[in-house]
C-alpha atoms as a PDB file:
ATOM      1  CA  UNK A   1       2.783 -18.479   3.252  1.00  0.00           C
ATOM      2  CA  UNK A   2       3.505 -20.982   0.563  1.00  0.00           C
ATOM      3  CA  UNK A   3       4.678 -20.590  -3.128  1.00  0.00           C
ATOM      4  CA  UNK A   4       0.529 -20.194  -4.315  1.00  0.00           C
ATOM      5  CA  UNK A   5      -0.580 -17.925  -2.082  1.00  0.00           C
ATOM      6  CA  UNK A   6       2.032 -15.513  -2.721  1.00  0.00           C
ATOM      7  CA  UNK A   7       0.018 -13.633  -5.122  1.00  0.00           C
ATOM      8  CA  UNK A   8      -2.598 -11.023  -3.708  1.00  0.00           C
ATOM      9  CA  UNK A   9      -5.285  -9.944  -6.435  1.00  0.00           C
ATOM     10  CA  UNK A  10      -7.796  -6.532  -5.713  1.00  0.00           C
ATOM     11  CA  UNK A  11      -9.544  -5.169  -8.523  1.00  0.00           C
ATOM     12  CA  UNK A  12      -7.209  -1.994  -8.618  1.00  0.00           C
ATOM     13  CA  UNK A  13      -3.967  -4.049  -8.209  1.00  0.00           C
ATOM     14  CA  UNK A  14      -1.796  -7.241  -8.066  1.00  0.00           C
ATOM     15  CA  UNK A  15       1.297  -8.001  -6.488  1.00  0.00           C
ATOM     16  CA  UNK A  16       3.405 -11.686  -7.217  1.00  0.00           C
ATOM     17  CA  UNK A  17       5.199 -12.451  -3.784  1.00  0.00           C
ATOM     18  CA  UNK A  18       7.550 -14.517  -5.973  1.00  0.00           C
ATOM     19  CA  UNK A  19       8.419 -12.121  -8.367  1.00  0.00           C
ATOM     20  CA  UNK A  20       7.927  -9.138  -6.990  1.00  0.00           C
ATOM     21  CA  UNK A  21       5.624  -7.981  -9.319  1.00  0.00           C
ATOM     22  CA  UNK A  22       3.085  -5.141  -8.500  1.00  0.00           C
ATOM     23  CA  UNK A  23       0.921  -4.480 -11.248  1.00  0.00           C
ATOM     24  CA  UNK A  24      -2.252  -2.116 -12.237  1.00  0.00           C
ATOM     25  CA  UNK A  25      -4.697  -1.619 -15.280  1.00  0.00           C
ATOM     26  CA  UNK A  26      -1.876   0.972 -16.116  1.00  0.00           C
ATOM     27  CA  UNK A  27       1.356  -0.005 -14.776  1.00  0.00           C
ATOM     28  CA  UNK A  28       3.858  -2.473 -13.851  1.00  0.00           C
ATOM     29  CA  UNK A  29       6.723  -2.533 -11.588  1.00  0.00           C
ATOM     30  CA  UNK A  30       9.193  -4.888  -9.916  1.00  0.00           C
ATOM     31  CA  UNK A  31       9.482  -4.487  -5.566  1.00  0.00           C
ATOM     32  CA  UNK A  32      12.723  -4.970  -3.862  1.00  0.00           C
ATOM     33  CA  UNK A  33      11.964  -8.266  -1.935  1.00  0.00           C
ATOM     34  CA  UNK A  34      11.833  -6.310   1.515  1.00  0.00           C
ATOM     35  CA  UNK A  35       8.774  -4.185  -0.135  1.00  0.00           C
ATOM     36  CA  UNK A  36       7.247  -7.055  -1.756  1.00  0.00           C
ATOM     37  CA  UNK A  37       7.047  -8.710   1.545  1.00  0.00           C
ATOM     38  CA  UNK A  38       5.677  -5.367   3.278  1.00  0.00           C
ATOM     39  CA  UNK A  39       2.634  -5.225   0.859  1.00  0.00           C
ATOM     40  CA  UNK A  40       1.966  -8.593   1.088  1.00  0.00           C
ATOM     41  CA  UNK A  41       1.666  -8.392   5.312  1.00  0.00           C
ATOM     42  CA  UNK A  42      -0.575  -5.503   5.150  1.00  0.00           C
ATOM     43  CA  UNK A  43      -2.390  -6.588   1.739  1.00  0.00           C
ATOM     44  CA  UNK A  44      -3.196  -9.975   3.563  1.00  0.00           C
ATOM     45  CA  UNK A  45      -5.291  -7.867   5.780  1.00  0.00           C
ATOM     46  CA  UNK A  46      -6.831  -4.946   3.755  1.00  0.00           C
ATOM     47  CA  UNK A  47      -8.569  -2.463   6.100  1.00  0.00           C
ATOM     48  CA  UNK A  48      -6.621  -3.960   9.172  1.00  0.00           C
ATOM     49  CA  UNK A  49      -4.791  -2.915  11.869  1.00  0.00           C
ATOM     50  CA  UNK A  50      -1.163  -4.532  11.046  1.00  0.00           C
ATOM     51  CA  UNK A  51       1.058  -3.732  14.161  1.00  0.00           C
ATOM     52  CA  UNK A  52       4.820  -2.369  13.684  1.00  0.00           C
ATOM     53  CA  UNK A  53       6.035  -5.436  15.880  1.00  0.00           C
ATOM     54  CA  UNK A  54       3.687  -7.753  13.361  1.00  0.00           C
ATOM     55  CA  UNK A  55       5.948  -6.059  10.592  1.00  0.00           C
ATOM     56  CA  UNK A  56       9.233  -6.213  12.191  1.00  0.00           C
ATOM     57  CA  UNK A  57       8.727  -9.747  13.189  1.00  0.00           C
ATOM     58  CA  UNK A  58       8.447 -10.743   9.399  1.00  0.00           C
ATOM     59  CA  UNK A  59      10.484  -7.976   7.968  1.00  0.00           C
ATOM     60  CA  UNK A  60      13.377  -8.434  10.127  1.00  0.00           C
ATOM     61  CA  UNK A  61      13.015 -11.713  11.645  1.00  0.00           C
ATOM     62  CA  UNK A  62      15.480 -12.100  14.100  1.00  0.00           C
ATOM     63  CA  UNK A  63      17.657  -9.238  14.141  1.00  0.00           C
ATOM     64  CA  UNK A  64      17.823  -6.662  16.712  1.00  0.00           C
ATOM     65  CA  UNK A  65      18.206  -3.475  15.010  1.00  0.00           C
ATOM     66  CA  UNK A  66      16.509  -0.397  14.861  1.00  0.00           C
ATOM     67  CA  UNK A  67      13.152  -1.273  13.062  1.00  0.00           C
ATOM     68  CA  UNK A  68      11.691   2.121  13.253  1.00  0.00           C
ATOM     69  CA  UNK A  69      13.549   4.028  11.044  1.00  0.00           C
ATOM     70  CA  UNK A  70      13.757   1.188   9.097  1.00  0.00           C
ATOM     71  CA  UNK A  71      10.209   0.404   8.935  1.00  0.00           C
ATOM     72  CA  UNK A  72       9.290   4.116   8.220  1.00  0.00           C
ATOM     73  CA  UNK A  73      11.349   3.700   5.681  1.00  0.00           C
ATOM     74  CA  UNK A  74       9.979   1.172   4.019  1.00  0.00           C
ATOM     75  CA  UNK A  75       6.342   2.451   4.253  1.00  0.00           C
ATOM     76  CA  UNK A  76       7.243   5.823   2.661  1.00  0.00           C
ATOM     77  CA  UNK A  77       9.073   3.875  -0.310  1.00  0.00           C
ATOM     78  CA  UNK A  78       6.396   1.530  -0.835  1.00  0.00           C
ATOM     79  CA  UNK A  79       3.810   4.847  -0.892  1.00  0.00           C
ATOM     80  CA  UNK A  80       5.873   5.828  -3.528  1.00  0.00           C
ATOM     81  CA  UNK A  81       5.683   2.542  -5.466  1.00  0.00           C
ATOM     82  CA  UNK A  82       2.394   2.336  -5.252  1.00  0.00           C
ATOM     83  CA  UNK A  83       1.975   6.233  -6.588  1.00  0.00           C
ATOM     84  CA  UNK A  84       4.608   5.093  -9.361  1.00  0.00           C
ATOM     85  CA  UNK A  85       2.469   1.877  -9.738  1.00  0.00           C
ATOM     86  CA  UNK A  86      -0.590   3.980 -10.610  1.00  0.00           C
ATOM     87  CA  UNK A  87      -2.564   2.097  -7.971  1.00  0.00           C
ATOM     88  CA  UNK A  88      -5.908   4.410  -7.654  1.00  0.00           C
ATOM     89  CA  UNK A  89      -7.524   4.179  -4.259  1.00  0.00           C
ATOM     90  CA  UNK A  90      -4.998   2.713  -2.818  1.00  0.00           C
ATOM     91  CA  UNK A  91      -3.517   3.855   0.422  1.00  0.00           C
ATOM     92  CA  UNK A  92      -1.293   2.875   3.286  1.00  0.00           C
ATOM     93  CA  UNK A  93      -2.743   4.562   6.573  1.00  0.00           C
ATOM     94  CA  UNK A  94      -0.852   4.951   9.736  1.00  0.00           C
ATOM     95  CA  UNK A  95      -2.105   4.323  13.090  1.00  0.00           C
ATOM     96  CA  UNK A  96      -0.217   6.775  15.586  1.00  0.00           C
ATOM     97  CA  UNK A  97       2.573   4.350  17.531  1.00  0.00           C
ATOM     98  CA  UNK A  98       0.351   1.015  16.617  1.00  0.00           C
ATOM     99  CA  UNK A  99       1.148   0.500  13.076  1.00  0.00           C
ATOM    100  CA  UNK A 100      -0.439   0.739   9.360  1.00  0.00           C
ATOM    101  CA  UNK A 101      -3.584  -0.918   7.478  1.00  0.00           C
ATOM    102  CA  UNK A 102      -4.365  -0.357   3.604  1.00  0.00           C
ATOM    103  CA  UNK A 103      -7.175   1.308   2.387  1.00  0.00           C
ATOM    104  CA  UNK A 104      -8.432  -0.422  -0.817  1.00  0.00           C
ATOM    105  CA  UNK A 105     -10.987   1.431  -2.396  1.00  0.00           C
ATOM    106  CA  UNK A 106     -13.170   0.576  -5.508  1.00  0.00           C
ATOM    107  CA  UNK A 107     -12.288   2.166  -8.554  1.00  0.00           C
ATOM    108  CA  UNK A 108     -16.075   3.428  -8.626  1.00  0.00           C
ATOM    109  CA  UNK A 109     -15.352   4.996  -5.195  1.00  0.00           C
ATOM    110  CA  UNK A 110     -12.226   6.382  -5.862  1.00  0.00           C
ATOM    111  CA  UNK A 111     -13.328   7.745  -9.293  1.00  0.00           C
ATOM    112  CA  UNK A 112     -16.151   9.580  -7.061  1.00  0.00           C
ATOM    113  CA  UNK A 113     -13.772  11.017  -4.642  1.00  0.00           C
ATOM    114  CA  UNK A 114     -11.965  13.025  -7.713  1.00  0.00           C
ATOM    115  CA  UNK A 115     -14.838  14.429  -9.429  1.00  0.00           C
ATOM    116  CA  UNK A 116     -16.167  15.611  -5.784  1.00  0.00           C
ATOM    117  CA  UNK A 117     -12.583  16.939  -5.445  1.00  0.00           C
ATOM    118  CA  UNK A 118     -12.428  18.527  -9.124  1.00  0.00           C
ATOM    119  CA  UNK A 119     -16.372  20.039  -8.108  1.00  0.00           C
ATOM    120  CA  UNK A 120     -14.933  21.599  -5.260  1.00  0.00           C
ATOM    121  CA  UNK A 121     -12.318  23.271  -7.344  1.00  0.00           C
ATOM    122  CA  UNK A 122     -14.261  24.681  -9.602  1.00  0.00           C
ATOM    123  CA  UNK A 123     -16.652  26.029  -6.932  1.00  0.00           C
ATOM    124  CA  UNK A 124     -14.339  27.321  -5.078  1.00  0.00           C
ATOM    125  CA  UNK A 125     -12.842  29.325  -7.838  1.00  0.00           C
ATOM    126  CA  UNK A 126     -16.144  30.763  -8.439  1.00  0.00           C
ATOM    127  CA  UNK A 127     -16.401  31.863  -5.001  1.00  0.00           C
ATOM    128  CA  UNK A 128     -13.612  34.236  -5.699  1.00  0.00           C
END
């Protein structure tokens, strides 16, 4: 990927391949370069199957390590950026021993999903 297509933009986030920038309407933060180059493999694809040996072959080009733990790793810390991030709808899913794809919802969607989630709540608790 060259220098111009190293930024990714989705309505409820950004992310500057260069810089590793990952900004929302709420937040910015700066990824460690191994992050910044795990969103952008699975971001390139949103809603994708992205296989672990797709990952380790860009992550870790080259080296024979351990990528699993390693790649686990990663994905759990870039969950966490992307909760730190405030990135709503957002989500990294994994597929069981084949790999990840994000989930990018709309804002709209994502918006519905809490007041369904709040509405159950508050039904619940009057089912007490």
């Amino acid at each position: 990927m060259n220098d111009e297509n190293r930024r990714l933009r989705y309505p409820e986030f950004q992310i500057d391949g260069r810089t590793g920038e990952l900004a929302t309407g709420t937040a910015r933060i700066i990824l460690p370069p191994q992050l910044t180059e795990l969103l952008l493999a699975i971001a390139e694809r949103p809603g994708e199957l992205i296989t672990r040996e797709e990952l380790y072959a860009r992550l870790w080009k080259g080296l024979h390590a351990q990528y699993r733990v390693g790649l686990d790793t990663a994905i759990k810390n870039l969950r966490k950026a992307l909760l730190l991030a405030n990135a709503r709808g957002v989500t990294i899913e994994t597929m069981p021993r084949r790999g990840y794809r994000l989930i990018v919802e709309s804002a709209t969607e994502a918006a519905g999903k809490a007041d369904m989630a709040d509405m159950a709540r508050v039904t619940a608790g009057r089912s007490r």
